[in-house]
PDB file of N, CA and C in Angstrom:
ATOM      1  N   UNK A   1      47.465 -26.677-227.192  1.00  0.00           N
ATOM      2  CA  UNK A   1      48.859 -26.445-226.983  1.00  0.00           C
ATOM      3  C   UNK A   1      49.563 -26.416-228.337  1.00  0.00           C
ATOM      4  N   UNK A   2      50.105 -27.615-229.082  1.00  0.00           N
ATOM      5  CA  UNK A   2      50.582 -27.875-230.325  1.00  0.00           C
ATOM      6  C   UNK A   2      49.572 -28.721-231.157  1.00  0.00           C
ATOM      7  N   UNK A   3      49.015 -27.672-232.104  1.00  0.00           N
ATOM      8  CA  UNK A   3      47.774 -28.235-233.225  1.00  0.00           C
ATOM      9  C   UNK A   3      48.839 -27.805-234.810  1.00  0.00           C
ATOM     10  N   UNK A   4      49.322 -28.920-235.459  1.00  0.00           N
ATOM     11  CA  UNK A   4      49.715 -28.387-236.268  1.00  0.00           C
ATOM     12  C   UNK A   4      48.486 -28.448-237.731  1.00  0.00           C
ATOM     13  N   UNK A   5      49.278 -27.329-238.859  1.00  0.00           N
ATOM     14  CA  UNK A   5      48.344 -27.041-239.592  1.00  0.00           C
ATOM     15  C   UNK A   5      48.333 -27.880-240.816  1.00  0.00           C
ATOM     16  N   UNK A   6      47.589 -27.870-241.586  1.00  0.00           N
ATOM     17  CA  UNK A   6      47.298 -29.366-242.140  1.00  0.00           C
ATOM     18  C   UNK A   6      48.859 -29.046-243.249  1.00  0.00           C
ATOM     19  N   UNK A   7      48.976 -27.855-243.986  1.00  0.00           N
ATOM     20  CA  UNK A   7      50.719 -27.654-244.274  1.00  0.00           C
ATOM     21  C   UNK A   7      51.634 -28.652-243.797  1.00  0.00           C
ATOM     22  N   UNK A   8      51.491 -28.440-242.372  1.00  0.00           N
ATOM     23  CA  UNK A   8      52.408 -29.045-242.028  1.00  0.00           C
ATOM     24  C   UNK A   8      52.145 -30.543-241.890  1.00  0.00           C
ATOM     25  N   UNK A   9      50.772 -30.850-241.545  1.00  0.00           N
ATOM     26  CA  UNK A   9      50.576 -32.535-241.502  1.00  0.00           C
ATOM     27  C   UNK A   9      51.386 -33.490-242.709  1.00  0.00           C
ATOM     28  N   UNK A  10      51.031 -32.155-243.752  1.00  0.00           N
ATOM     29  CA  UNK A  10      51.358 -33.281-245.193  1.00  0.00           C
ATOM     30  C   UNK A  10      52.711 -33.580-245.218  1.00  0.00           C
ATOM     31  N   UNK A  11      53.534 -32.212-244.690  1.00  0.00           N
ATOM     32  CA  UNK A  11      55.084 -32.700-244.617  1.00  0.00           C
ATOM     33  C   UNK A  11      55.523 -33.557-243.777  1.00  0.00           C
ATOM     34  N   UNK A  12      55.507 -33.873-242.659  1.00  0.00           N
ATOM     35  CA  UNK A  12      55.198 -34.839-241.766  1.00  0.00           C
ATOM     36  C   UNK A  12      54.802 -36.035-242.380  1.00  0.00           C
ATOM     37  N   UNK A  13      53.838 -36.367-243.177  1.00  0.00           N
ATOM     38  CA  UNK A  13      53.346 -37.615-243.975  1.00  0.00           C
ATOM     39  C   UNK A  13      54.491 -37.661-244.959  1.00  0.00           C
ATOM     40  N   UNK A  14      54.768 -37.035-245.147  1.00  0.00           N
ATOM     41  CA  UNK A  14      55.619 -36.978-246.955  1.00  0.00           C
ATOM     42  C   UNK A  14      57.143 -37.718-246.811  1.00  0.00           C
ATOM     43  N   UNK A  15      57.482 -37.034-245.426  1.00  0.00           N
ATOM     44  CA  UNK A  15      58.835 -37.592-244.321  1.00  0.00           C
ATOM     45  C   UNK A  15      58.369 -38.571-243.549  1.00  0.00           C
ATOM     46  N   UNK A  16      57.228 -39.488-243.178  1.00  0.00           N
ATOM     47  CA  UNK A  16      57.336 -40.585-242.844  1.00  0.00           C
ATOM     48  C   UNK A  16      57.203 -41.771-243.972  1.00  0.00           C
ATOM     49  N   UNK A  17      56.450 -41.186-245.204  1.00  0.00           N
ATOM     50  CA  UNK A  17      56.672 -42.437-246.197  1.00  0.00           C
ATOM     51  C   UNK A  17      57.779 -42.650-246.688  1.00  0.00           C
ATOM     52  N   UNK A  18      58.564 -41.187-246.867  1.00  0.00           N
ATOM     53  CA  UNK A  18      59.730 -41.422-247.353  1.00  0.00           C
ATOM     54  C   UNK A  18      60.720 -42.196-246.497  1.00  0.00           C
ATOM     55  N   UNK A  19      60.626 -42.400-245.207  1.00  0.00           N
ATOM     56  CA  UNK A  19      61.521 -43.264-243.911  1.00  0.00           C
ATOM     57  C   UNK A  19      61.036 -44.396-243.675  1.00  0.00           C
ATOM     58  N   UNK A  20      59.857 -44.601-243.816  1.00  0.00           N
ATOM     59  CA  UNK A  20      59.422 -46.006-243.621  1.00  0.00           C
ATOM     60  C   UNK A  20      58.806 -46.864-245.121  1.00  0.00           C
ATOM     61  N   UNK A  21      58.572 -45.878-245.934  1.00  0.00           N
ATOM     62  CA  UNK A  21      58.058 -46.713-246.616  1.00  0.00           C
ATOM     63  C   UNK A  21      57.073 -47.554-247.213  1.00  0.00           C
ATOM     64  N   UNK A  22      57.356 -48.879-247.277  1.00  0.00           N
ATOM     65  CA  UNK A  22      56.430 -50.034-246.786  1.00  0.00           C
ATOM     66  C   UNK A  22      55.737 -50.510-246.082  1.00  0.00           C
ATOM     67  N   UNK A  23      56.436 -50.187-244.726  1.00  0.00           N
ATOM     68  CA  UNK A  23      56.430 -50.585-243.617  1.00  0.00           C
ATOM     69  C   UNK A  23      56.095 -49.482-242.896  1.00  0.00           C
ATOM     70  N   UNK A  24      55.267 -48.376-243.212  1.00  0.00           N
ATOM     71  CA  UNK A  24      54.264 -47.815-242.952  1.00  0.00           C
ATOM     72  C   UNK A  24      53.451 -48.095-241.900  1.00  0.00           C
ATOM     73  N   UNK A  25      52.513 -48.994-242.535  1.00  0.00           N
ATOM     74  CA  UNK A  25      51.218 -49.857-241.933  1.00  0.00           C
ATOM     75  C   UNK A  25      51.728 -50.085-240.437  1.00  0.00           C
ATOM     76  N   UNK A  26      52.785 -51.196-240.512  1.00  0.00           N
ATOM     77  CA  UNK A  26      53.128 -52.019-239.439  1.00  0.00           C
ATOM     78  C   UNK A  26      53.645 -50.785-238.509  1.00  0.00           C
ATOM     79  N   UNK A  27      54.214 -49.541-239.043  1.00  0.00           N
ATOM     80  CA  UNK A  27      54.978 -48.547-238.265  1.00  0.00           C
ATOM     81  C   UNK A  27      53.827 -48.233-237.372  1.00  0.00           C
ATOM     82  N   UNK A  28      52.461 -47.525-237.921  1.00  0.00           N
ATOM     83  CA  UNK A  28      51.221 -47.225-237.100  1.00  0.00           C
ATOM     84  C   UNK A  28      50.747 -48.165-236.606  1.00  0.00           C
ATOM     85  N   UNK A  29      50.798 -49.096-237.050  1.00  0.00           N
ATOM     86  CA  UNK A  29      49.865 -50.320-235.939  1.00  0.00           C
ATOM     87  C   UNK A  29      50.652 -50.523-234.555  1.00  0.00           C
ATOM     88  N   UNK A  30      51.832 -50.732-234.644  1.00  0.00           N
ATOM     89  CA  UNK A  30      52.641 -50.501-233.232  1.00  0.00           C
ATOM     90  C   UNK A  30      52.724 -49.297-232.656  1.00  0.00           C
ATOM     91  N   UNK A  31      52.543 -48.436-233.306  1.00  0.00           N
ATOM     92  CA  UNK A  31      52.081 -47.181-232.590  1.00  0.00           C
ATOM     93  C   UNK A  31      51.024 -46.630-232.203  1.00  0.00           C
ATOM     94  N   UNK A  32      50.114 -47.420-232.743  1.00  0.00           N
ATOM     95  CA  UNK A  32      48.763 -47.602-232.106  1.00  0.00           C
ATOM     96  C   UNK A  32      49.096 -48.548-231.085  1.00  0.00           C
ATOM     97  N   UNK A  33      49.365 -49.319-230.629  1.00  0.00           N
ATOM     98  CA  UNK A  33      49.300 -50.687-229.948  1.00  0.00           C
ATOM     99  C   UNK A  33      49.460 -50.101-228.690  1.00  0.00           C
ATOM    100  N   UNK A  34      51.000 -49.248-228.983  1.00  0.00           N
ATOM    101  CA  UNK A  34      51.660 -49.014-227.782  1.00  0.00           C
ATOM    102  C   UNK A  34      50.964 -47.820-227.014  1.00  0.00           C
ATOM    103  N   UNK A  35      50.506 -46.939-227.598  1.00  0.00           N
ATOM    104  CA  UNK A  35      49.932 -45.909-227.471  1.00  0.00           C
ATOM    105  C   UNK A  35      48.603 -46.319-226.500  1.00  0.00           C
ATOM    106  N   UNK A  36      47.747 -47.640-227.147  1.00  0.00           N
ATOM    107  CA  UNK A  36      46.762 -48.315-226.339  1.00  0.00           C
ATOM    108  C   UNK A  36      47.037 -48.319-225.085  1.00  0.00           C
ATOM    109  N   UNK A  37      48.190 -49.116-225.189  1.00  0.00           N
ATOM    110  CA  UNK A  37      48.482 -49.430-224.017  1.00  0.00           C
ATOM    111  C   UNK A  37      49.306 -48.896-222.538  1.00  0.00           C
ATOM    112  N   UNK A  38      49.618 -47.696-223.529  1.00  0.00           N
ATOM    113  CA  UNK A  38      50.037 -46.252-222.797  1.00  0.00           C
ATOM    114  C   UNK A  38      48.733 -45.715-221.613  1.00  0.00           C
ATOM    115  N   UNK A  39      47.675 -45.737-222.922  1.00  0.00           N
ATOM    116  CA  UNK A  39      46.375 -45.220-222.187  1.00  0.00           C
ATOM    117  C   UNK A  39      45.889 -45.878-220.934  1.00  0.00           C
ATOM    118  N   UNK A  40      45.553 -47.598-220.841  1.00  0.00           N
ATOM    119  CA  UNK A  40      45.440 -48.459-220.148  1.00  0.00           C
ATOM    120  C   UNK A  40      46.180 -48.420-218.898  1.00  0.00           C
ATOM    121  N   UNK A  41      47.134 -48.165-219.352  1.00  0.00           N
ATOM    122  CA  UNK A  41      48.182 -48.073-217.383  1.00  0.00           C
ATOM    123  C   UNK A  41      47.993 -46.751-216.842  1.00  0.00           C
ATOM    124  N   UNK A  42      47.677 -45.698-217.259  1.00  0.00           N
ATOM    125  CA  UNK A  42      47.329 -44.534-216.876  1.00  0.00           C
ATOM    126  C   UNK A  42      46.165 -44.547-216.329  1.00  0.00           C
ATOM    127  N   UNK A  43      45.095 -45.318-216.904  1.00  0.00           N
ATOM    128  CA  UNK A  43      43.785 -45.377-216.217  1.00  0.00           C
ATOM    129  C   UNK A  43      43.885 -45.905-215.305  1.00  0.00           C
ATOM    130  N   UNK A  44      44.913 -47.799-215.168  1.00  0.00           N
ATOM    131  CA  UNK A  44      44.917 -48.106-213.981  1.00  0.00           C
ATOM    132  C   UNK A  44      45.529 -47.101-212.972  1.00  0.00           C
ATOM    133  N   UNK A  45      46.373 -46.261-213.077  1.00  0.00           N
ATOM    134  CA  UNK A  45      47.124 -45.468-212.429  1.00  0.00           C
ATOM    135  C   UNK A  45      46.075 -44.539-211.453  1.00  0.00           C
ATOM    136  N   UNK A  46      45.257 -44.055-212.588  1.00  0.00           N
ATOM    137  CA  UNK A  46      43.948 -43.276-211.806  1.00  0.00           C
ATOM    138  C   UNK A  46      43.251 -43.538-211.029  1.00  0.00           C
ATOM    139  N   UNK A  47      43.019 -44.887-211.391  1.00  0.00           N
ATOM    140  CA  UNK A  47      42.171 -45.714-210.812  1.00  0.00           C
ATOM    141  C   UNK A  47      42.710 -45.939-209.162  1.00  0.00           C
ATOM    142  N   UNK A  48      44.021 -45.981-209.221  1.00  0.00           N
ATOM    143  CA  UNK A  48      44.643 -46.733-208.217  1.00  0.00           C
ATOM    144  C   UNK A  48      44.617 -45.104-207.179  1.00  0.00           C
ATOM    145  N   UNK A  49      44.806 -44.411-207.920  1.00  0.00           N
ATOM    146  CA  UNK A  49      44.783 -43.013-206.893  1.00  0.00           C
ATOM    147  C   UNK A  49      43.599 -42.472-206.368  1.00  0.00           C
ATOM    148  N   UNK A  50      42.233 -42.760-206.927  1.00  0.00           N
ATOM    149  CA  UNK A  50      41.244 -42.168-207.152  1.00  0.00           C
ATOM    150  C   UNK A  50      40.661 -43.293-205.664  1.00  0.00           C
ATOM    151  N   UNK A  51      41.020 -44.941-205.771  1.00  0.00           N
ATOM    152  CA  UNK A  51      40.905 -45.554-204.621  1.00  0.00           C
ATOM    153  C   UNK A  51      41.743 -44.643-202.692  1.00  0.00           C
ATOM    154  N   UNK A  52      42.795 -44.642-203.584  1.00  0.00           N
ATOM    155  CA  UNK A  52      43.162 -44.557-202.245  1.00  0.00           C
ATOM    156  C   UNK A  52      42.895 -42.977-201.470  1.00  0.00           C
ATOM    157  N   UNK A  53      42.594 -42.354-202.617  1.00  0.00           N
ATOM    158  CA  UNK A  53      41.713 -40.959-202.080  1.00  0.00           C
ATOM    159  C   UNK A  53      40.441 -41.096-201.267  1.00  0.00           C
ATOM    160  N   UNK A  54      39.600 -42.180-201.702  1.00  0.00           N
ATOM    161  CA  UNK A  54      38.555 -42.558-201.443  1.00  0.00           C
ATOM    162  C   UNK A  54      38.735 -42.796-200.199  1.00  0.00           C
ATOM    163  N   UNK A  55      39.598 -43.985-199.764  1.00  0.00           N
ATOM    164  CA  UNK A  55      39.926 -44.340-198.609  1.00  0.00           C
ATOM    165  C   UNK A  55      40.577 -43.458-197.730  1.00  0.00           C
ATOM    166  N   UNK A  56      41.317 -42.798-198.437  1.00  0.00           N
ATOM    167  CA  UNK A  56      41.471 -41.616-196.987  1.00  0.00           C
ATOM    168  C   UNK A  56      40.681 -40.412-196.775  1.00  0.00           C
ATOM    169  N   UNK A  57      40.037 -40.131-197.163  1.00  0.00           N
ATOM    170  CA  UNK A  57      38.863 -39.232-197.181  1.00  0.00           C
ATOM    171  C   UNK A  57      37.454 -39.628-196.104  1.00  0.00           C
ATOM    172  N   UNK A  58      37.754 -41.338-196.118  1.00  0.00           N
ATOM    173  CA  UNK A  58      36.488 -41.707-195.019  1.00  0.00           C
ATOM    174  C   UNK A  58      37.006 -41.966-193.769  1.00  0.00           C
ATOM    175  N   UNK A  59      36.139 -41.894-192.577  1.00  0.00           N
ATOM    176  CA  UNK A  59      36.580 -41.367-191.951  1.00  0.00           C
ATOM    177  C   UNK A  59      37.016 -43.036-191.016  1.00  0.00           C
ATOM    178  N   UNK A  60      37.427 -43.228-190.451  1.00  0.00           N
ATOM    179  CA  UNK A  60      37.994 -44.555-189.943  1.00  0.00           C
ATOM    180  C   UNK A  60      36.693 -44.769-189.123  1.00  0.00           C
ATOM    181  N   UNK A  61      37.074 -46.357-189.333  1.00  0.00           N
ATOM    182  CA  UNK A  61      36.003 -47.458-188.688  1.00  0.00           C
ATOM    183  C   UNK A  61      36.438 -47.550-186.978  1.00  0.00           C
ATOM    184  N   UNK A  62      35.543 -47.462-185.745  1.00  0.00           N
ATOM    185  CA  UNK A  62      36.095 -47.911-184.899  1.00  0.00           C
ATOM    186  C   UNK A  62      36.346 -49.414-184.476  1.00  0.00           C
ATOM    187  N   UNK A  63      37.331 -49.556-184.317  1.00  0.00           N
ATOM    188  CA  UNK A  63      37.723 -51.184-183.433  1.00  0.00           C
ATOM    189  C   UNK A  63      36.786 -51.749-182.935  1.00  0.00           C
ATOM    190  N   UNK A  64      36.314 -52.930-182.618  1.00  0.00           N
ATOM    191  CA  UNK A  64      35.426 -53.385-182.265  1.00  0.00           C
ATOM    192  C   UNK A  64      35.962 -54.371-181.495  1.00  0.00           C
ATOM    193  N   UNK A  65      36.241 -54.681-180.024  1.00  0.00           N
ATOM    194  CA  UNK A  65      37.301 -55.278-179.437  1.00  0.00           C
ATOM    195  C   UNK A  65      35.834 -56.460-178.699  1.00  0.00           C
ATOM    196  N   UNK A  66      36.339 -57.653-178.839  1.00  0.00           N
ATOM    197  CA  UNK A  66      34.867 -58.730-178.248  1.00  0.00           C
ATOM    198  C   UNK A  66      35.590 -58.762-176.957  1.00  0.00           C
ATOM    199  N   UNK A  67      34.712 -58.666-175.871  1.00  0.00           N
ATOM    200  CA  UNK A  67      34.903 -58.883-174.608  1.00  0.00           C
ATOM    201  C   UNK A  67      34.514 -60.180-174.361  1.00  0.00           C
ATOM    202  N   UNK A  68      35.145 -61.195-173.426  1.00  0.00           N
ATOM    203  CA  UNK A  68      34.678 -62.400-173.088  1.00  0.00           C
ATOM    204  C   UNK A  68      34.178 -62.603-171.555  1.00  0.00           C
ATOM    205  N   UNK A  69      33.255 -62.618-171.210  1.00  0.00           N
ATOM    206  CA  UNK A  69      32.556 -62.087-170.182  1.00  0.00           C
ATOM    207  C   UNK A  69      31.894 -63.849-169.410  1.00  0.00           C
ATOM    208  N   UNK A  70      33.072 -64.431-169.995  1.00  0.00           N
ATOM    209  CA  UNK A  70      32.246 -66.196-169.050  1.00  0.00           C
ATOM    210  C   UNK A  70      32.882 -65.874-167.858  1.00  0.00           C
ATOM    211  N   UNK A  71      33.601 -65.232-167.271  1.00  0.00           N
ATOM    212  CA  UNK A  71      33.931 -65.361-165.806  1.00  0.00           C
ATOM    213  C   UNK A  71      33.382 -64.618-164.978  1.00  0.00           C
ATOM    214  N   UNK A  72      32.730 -63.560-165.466  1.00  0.00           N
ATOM    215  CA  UNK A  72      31.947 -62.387-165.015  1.00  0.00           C
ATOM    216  C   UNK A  72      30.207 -63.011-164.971  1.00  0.00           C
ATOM    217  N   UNK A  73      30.129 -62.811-163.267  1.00  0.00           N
ATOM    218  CA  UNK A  73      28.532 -63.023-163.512  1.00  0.00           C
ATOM    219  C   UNK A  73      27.640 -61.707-164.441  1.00  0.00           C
ATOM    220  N   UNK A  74      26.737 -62.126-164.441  1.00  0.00           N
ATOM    221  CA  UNK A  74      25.723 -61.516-165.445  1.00  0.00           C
ATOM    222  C   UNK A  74      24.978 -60.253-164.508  1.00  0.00           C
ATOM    223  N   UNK A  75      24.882 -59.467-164.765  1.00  0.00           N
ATOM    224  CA  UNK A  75      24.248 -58.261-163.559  1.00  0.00           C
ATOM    225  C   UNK A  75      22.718 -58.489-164.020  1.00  0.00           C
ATOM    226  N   UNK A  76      22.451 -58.269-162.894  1.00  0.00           N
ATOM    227  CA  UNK A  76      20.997 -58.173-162.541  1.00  0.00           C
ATOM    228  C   UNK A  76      20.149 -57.648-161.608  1.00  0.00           C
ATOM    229  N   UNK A  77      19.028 -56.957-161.654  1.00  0.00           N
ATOM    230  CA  UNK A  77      18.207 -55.300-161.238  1.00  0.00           C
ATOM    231  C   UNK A  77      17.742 -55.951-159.797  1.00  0.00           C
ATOM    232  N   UNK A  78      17.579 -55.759-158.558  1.00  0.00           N
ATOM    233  CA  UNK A  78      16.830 -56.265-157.322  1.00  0.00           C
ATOM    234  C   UNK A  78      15.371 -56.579-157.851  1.00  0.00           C
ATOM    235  N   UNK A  79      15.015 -56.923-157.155  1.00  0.00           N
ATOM    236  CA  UNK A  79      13.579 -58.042-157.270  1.00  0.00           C
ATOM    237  C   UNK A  79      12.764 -56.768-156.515  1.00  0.00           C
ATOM    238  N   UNK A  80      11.793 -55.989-157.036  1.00  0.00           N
ATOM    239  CA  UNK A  80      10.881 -55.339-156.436  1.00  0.00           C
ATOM    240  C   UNK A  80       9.943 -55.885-155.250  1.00  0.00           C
ATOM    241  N   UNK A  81      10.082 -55.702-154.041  1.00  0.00           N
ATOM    242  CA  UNK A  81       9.249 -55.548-153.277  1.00  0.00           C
ATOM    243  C   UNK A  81       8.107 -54.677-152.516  1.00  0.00           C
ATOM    244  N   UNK A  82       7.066 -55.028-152.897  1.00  0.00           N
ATOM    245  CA  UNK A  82       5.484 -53.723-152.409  1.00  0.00           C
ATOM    246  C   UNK A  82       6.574 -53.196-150.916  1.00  0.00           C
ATOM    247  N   UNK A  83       6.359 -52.432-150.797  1.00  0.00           N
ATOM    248  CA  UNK A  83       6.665 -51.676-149.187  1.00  0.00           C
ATOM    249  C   UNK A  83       5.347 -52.385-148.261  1.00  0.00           C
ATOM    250  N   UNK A  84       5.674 -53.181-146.645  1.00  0.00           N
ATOM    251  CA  UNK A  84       4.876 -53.342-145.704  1.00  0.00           C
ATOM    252  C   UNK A  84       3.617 -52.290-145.259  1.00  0.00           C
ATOM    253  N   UNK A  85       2.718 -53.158-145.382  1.00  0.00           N
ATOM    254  CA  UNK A  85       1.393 -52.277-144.990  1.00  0.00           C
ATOM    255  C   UNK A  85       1.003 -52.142-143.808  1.00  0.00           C
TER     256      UNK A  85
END
């Protein structure tokens, strides 16, 4: 998108020593810091979308409802009897 050319990098450098100075160093280290930590919430961000894609993409669990069956007798098959000879 925007790659500037090293021309221009140096002016860019030339106008930040001249504005900061000294305080240079400390200018990039907080701009590193923040920048870190720019990156970090974005990943969680991904992260957090990339879950809930996951989860809606599968397909739902069915209910599993426990029946309580102590009042209900227990079924059971007739007792085979040979047929009379």
């Amino acid at each position: 998108m925007f790659s500037p050319s090293p021309g221009e990098m140096i002016i860019i450098l030339i106008i930040a020593i001249l504005l900061f100075g000294e305080k240079l160093p400390q200018v990039a280290r907080s701009v590193g810091k923040t920048f870190m930590e720019f990156q970090k919430g974005l990943r969680g961000l991904e992260r957090e979308f990339q879950e809930s894609f996951r989860e809606a993409s599968e397909p739902p669990k069915p209910k599993v409802e426990k029946i309580d069956n102590l009042d209900q007798e227990e079924a059971t098959a007739p007792k085979f009897e040979p047929p009379p000879a």
